[in-house]
PDB file of N, CA and C in Angstrom:
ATOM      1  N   UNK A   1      -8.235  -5.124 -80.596  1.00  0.00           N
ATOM      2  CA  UNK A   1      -7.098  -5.987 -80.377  1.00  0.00           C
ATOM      3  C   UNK A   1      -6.665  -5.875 -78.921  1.00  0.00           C
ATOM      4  N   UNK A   2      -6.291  -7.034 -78.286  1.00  0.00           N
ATOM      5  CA  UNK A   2      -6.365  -7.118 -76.493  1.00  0.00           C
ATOM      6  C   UNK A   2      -4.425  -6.590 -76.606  1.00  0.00           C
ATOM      7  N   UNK A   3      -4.299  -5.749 -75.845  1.00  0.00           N
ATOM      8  CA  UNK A   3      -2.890  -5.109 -75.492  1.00  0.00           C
ATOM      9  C   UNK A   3      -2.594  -6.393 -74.313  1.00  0.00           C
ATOM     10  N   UNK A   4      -1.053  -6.816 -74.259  1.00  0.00           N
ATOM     11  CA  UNK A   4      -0.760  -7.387 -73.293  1.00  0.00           C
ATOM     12  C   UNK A   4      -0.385  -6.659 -72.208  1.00  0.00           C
ATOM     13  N   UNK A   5      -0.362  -6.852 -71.253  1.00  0.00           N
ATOM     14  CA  UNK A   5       0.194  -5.929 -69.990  1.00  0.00           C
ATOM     15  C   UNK A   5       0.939  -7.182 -68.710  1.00  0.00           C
ATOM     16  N   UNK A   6       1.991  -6.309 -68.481  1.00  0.00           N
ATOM     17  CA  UNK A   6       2.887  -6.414 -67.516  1.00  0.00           C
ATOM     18  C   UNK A   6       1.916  -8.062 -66.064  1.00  0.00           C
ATOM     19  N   UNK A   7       2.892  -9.019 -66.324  1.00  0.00           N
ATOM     20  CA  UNK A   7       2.182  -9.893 -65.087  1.00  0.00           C
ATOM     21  C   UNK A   7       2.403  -8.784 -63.298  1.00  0.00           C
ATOM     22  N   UNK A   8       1.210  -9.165 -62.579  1.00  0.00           N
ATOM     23  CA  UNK A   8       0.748  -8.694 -62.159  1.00  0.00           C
ATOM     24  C   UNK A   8       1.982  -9.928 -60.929  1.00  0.00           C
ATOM     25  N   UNK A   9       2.447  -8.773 -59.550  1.00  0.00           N
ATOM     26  CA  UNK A   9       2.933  -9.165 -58.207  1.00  0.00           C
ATOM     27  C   UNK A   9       2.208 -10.317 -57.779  1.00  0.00           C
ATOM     28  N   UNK A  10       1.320 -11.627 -57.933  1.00  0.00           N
ATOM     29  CA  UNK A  10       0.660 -11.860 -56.898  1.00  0.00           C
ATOM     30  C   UNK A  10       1.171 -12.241 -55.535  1.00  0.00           C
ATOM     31  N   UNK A  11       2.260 -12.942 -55.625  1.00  0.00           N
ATOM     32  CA  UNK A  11       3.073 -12.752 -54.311  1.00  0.00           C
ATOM     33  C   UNK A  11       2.933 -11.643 -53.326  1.00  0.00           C
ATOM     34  N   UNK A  12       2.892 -10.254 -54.196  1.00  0.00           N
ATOM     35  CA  UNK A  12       3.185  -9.189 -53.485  1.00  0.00           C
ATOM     36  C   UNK A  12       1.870  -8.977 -52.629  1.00  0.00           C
ATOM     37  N   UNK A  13       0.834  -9.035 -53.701  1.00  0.00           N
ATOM     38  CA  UNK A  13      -0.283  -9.101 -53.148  1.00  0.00           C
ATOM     39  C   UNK A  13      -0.720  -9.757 -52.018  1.00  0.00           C
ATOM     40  N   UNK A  14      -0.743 -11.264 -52.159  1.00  0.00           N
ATOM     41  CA  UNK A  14      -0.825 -11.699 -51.317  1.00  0.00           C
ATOM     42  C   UNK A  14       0.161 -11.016 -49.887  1.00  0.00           C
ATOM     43  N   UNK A  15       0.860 -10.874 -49.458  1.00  0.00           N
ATOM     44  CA  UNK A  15       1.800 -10.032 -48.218  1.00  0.00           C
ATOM     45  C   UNK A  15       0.650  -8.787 -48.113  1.00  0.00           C
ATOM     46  N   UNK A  16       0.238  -8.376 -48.905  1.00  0.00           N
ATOM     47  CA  UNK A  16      -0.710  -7.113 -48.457  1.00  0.00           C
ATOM     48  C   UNK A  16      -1.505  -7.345 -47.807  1.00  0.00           C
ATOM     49  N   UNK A  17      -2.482  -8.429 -48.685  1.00  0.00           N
ATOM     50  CA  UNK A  17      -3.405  -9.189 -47.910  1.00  0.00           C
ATOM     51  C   UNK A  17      -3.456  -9.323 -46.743  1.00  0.00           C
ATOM     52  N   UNK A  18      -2.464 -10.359 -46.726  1.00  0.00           N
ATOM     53  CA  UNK A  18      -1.847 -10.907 -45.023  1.00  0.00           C
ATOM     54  C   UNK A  18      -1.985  -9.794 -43.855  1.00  0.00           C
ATOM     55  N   UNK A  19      -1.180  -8.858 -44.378  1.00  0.00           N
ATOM     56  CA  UNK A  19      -0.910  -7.774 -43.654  1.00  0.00           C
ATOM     57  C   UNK A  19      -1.962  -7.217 -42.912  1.00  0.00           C
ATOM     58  N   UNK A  20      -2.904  -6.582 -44.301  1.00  0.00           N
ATOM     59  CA  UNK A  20      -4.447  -5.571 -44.041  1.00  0.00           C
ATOM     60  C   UNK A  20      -5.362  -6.995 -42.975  1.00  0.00           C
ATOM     61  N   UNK A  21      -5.066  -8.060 -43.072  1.00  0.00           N
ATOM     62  CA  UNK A  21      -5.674  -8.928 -42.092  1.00  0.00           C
ATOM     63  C   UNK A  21      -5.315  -9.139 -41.017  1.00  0.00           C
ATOM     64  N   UNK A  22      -3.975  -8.581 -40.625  1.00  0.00           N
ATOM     65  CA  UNK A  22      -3.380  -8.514 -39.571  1.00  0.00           C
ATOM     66  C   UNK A  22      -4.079  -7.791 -38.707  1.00  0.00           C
ATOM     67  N   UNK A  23      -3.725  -6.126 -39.524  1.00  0.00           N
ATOM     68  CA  UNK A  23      -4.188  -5.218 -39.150  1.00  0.00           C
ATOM     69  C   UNK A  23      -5.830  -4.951 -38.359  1.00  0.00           C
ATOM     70  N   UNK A  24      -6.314  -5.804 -39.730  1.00  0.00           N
ATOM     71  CA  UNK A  24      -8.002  -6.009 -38.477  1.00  0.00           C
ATOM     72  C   UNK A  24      -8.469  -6.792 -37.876  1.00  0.00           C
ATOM     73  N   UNK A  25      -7.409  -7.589 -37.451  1.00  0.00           N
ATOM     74  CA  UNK A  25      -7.627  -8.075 -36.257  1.00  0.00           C
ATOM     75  C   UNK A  25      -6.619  -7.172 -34.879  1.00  0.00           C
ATOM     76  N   UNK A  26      -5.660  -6.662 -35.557  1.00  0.00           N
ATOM     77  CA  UNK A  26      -5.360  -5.618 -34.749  1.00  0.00           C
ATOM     78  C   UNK A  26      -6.539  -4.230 -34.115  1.00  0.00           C
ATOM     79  N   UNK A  27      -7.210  -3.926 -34.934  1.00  0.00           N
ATOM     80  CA  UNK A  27      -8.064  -2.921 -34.949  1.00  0.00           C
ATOM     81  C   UNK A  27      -9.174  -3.138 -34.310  1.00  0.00           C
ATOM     82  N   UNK A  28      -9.314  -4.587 -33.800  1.00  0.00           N
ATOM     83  CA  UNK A  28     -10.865  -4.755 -33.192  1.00  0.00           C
ATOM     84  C   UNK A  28     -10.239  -4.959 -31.524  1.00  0.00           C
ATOM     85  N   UNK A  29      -9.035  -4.966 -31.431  1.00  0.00           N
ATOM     86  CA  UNK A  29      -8.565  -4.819 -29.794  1.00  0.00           C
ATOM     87  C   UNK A  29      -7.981  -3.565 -29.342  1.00  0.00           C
ATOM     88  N   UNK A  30      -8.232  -2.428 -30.054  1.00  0.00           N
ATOM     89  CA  UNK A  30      -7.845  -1.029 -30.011  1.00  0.00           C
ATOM     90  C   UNK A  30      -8.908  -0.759 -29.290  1.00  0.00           C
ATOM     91  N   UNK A  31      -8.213   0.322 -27.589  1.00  0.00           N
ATOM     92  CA  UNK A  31      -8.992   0.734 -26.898  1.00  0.00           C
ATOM     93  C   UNK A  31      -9.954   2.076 -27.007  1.00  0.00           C
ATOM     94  N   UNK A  32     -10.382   1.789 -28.327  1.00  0.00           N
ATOM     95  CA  UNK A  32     -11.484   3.314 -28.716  1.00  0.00           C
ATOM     96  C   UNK A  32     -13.033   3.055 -29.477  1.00  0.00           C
ATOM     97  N   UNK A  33     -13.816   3.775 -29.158  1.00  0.00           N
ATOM     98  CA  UNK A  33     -14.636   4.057 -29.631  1.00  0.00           C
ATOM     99  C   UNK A  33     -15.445   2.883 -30.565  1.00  0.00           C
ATOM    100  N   UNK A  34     -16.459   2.281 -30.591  1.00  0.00           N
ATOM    101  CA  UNK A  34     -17.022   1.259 -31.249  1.00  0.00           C
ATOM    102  C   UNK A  34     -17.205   1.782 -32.822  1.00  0.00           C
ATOM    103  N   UNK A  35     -17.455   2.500 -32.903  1.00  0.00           N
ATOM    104  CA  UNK A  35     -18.295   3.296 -34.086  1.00  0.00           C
ATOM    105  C   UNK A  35     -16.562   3.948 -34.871  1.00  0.00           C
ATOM    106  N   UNK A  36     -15.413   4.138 -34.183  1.00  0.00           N
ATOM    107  CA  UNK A  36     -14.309   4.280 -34.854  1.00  0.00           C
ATOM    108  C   UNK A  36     -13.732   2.538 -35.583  1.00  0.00           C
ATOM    109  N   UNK A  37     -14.160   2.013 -34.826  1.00  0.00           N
ATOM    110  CA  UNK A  37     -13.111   0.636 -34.919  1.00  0.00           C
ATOM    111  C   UNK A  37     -14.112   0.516 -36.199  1.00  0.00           C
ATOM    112  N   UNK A  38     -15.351   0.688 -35.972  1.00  0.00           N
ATOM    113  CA  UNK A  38     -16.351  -0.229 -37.164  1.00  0.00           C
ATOM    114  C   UNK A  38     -15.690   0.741 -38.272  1.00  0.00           C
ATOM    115  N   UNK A  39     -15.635   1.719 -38.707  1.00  0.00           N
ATOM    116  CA  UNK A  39     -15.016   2.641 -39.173  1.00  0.00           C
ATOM    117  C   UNK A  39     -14.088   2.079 -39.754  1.00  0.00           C
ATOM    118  N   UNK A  40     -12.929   2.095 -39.134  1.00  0.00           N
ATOM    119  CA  UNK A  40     -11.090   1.620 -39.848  1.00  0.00           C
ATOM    120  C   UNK A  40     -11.848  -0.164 -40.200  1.00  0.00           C
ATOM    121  N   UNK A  41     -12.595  -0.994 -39.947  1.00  0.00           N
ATOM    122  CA  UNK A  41     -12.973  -2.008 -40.380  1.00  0.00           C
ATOM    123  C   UNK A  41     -13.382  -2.091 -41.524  1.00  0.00           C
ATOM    124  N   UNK A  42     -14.086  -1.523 -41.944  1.00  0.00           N
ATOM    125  CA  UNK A  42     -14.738  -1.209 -43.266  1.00  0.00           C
ATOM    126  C   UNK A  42     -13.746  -0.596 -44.233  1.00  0.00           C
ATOM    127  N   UNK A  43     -12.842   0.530 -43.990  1.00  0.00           N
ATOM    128  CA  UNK A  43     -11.587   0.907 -44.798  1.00  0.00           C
ATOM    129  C   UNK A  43     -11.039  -0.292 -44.977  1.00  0.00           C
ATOM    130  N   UNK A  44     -10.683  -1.016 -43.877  1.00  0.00           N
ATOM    131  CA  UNK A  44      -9.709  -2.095 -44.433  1.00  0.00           C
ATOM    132  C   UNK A  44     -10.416  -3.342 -45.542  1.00  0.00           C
ATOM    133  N   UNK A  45     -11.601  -3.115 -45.190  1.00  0.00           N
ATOM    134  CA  UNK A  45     -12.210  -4.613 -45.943  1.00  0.00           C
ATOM    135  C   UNK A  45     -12.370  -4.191 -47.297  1.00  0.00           C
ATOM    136  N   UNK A  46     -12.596  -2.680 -47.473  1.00  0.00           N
ATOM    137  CA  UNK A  46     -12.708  -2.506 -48.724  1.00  0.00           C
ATOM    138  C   UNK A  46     -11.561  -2.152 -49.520  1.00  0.00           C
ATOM    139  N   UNK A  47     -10.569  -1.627 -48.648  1.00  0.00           N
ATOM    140  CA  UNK A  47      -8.840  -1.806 -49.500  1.00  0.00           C
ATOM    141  C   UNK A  47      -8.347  -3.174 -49.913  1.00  0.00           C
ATOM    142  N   UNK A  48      -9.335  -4.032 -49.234  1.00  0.00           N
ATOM    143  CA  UNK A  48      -8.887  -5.561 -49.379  1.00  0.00           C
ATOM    144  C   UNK A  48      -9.887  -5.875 -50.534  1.00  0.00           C
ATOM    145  N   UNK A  49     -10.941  -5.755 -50.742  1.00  0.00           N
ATOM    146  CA  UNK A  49     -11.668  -5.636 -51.703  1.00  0.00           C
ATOM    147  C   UNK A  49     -11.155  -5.253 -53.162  1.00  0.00           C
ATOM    148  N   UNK A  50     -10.132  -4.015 -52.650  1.00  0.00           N
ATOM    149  CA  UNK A  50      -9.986  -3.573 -54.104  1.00  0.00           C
ATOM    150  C   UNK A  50      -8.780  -4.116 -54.697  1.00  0.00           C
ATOM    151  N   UNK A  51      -7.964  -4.235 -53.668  1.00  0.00           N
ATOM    152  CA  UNK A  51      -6.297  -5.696 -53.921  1.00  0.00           C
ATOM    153  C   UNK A  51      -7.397  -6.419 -54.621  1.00  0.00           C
ATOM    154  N   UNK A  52      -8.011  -7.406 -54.185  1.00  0.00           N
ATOM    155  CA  UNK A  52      -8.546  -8.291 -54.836  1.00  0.00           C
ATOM    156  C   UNK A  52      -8.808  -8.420 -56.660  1.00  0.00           C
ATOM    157  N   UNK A  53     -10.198  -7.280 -56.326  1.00  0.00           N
ATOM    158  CA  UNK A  53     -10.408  -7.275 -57.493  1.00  0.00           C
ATOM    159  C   UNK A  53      -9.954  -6.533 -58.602  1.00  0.00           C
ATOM    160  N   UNK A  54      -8.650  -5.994 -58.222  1.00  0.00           N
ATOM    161  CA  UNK A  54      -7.550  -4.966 -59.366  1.00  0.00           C
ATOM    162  C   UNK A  54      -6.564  -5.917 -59.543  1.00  0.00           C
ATOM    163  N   UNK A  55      -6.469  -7.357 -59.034  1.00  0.00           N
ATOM    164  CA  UNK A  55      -5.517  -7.863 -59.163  1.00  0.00           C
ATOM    165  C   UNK A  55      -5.771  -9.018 -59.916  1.00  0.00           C
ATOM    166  N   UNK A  56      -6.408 -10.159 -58.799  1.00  0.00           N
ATOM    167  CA  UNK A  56      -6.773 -11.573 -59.020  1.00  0.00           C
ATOM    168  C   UNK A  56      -8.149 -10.941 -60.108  1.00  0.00           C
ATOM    169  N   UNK A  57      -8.960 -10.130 -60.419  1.00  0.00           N
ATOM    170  CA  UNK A  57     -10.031 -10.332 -60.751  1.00  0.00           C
ATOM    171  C   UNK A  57      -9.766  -9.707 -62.130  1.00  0.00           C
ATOM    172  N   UNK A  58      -8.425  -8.684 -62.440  1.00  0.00           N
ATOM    173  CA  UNK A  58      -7.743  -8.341 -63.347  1.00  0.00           C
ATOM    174  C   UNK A  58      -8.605  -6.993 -64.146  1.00  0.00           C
ATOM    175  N   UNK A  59      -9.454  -6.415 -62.768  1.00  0.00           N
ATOM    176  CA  UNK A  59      -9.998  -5.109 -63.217  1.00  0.00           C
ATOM    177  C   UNK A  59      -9.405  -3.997 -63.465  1.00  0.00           C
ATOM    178  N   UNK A  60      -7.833  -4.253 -62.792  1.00  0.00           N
ATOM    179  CA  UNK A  60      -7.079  -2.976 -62.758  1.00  0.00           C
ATOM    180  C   UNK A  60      -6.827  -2.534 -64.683  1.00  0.00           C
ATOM    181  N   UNK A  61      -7.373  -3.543 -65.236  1.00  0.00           N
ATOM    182  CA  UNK A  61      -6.822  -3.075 -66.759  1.00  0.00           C
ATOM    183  C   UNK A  61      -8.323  -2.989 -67.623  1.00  0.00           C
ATOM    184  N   UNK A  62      -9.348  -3.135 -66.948  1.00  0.00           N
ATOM    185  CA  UNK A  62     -10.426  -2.785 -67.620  1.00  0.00           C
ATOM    186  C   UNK A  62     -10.447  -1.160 -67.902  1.00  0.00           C
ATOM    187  N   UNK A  63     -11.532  -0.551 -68.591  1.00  0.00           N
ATOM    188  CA  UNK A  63     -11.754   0.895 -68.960  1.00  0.00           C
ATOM    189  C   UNK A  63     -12.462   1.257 -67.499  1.00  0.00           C
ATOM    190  N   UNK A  64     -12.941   2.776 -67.602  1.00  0.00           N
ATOM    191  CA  UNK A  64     -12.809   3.520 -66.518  1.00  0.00           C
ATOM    192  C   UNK A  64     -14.516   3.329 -66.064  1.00  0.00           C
ATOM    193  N   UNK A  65     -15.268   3.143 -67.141  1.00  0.00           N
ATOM    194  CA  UNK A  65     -16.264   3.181 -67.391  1.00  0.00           C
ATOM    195  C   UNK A  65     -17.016   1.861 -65.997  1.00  0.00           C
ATOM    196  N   UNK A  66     -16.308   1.242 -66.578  1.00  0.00           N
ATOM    197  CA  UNK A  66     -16.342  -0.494 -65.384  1.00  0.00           C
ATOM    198  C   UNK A  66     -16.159   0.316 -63.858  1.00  0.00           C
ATOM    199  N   UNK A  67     -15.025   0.751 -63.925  1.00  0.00           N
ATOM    200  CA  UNK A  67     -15.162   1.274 -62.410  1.00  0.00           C
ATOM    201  C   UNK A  67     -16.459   1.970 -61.654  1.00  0.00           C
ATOM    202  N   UNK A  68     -16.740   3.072 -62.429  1.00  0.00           N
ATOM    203  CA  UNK A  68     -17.832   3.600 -62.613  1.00  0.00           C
ATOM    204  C   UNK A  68     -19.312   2.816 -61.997  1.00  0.00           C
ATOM    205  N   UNK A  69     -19.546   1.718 -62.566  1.00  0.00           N
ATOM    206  CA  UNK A  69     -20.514   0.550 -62.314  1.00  0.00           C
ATOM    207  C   UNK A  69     -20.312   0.172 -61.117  1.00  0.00           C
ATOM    208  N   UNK A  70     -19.130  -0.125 -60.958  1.00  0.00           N
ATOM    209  CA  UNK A  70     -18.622  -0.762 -59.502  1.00  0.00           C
ATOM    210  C   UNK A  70     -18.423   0.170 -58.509  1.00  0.00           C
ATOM    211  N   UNK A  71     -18.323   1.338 -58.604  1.00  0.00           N
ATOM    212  CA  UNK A  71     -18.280   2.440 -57.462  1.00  0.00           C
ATOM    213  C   UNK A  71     -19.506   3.005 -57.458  1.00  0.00           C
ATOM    214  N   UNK A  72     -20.751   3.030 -58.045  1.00  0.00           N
ATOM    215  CA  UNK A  72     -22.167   3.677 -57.665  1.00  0.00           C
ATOM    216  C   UNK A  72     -22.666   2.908 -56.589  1.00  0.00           C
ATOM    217  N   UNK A  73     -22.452   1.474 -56.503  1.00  0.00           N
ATOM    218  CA  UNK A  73     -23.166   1.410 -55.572  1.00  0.00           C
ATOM    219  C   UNK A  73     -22.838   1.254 -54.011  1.00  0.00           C
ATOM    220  N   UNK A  74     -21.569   1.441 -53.951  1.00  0.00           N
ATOM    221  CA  UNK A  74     -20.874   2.027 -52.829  1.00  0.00           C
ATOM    222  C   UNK A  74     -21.313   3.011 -52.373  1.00  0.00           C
ATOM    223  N   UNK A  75     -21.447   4.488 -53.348  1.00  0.00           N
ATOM    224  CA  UNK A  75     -21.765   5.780 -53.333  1.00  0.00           C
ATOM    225  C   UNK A  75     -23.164   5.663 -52.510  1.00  0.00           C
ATOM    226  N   UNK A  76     -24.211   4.591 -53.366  1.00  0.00           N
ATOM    227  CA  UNK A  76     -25.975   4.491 -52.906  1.00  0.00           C
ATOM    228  C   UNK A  76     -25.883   4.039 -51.660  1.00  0.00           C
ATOM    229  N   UNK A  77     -24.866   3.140 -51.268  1.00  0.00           N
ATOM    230  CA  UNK A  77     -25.182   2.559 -50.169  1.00  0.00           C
ATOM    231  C   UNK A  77     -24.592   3.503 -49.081  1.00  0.00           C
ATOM    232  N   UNK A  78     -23.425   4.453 -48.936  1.00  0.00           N
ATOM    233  CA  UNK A  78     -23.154   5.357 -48.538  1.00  0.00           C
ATOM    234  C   UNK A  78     -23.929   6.122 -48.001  1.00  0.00           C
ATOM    235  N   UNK A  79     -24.909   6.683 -49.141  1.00  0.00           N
ATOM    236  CA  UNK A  79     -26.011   7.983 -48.973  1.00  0.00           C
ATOM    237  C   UNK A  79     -26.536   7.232 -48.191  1.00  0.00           C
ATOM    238  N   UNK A  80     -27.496   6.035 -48.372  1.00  0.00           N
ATOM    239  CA  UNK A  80     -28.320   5.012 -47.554  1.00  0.00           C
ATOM    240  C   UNK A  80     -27.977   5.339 -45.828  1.00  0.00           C
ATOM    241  N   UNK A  81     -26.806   5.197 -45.773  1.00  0.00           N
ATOM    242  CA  UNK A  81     -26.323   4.880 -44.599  1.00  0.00           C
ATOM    243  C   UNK A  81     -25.981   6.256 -43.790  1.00  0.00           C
ATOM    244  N   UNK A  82     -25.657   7.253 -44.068  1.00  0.00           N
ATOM    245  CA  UNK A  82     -25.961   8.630 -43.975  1.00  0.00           C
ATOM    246  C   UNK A  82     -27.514   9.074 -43.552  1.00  0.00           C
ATOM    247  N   UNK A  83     -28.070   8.960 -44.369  1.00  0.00           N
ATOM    248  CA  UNK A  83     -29.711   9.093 -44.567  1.00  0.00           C
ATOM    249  C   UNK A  83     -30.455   8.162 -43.189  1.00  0.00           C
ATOM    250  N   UNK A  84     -30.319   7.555 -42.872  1.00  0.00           N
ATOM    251  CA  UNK A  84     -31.134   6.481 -41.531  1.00  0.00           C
ATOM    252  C   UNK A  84     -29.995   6.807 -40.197  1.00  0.00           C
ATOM    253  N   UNK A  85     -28.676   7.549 -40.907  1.00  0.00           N
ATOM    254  CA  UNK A  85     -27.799   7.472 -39.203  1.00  0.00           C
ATOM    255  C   UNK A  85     -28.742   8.071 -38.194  1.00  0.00           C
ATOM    256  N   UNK A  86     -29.161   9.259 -38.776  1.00  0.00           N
ATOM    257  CA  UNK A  86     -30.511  10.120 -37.166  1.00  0.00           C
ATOM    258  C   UNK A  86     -31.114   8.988 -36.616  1.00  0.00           C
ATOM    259  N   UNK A  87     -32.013   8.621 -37.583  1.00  0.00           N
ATOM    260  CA  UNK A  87     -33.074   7.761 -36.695  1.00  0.00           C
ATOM    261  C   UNK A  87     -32.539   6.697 -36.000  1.00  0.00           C
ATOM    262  N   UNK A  88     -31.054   5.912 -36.366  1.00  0.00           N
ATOM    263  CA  UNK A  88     -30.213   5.017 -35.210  1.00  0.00           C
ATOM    264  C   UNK A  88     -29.662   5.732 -34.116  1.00  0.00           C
ATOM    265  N   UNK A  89     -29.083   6.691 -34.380  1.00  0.00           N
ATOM    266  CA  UNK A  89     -28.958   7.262 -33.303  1.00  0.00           C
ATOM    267  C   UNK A  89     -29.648   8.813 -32.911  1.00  0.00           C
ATOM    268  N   UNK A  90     -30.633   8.320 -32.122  1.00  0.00           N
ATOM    269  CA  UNK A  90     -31.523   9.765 -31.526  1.00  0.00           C
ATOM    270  C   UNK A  90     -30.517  10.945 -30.157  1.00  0.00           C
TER     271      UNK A  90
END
């Protein structure tokens, strides 16, 4: 039997949105480091990622199990990207 749950901010959301988009476009005229900026870029796209899909995509009320699916391959692509950093940078 489907439990109802509480309507979801989208207003609010949306202002987050806005915001975290502010922010990276703020973050790509910050006078540091290429490899930092790409860095806080990727945090932000994927905090925006997860507004998204905990909200509009209404995963925040699925089981834990779903997450699970959806966070391995973050994890693979992670290791991936770890694993080849030597050989990009010698």
């Amino acid at each position: 039997m489907a439990t109802a749950h509480k309507e979801p901010n989208y207003l609010g959301v949306f202002w987050w949105l806005l915001a975290l988009t502010i922010l990276e476009i703020a973050v790509i005229y910050m006078p540091v480091a290429r490899m930092i900026i790409v860095i806080l870029l990727i945090g932000l796209a994927l905090s925006k990622a997860s507004l998204v899909g905990l909200y509009f995509m209404h995963l925040k009320f699925e089981r834990f199990t779903l997450g699970l699916v959806a966070l391995t391959p973050l994890v693979l692509c992670l290791f991936l990207i770890l694993m080849i950093s030597p050989d990009i940078h010698p």
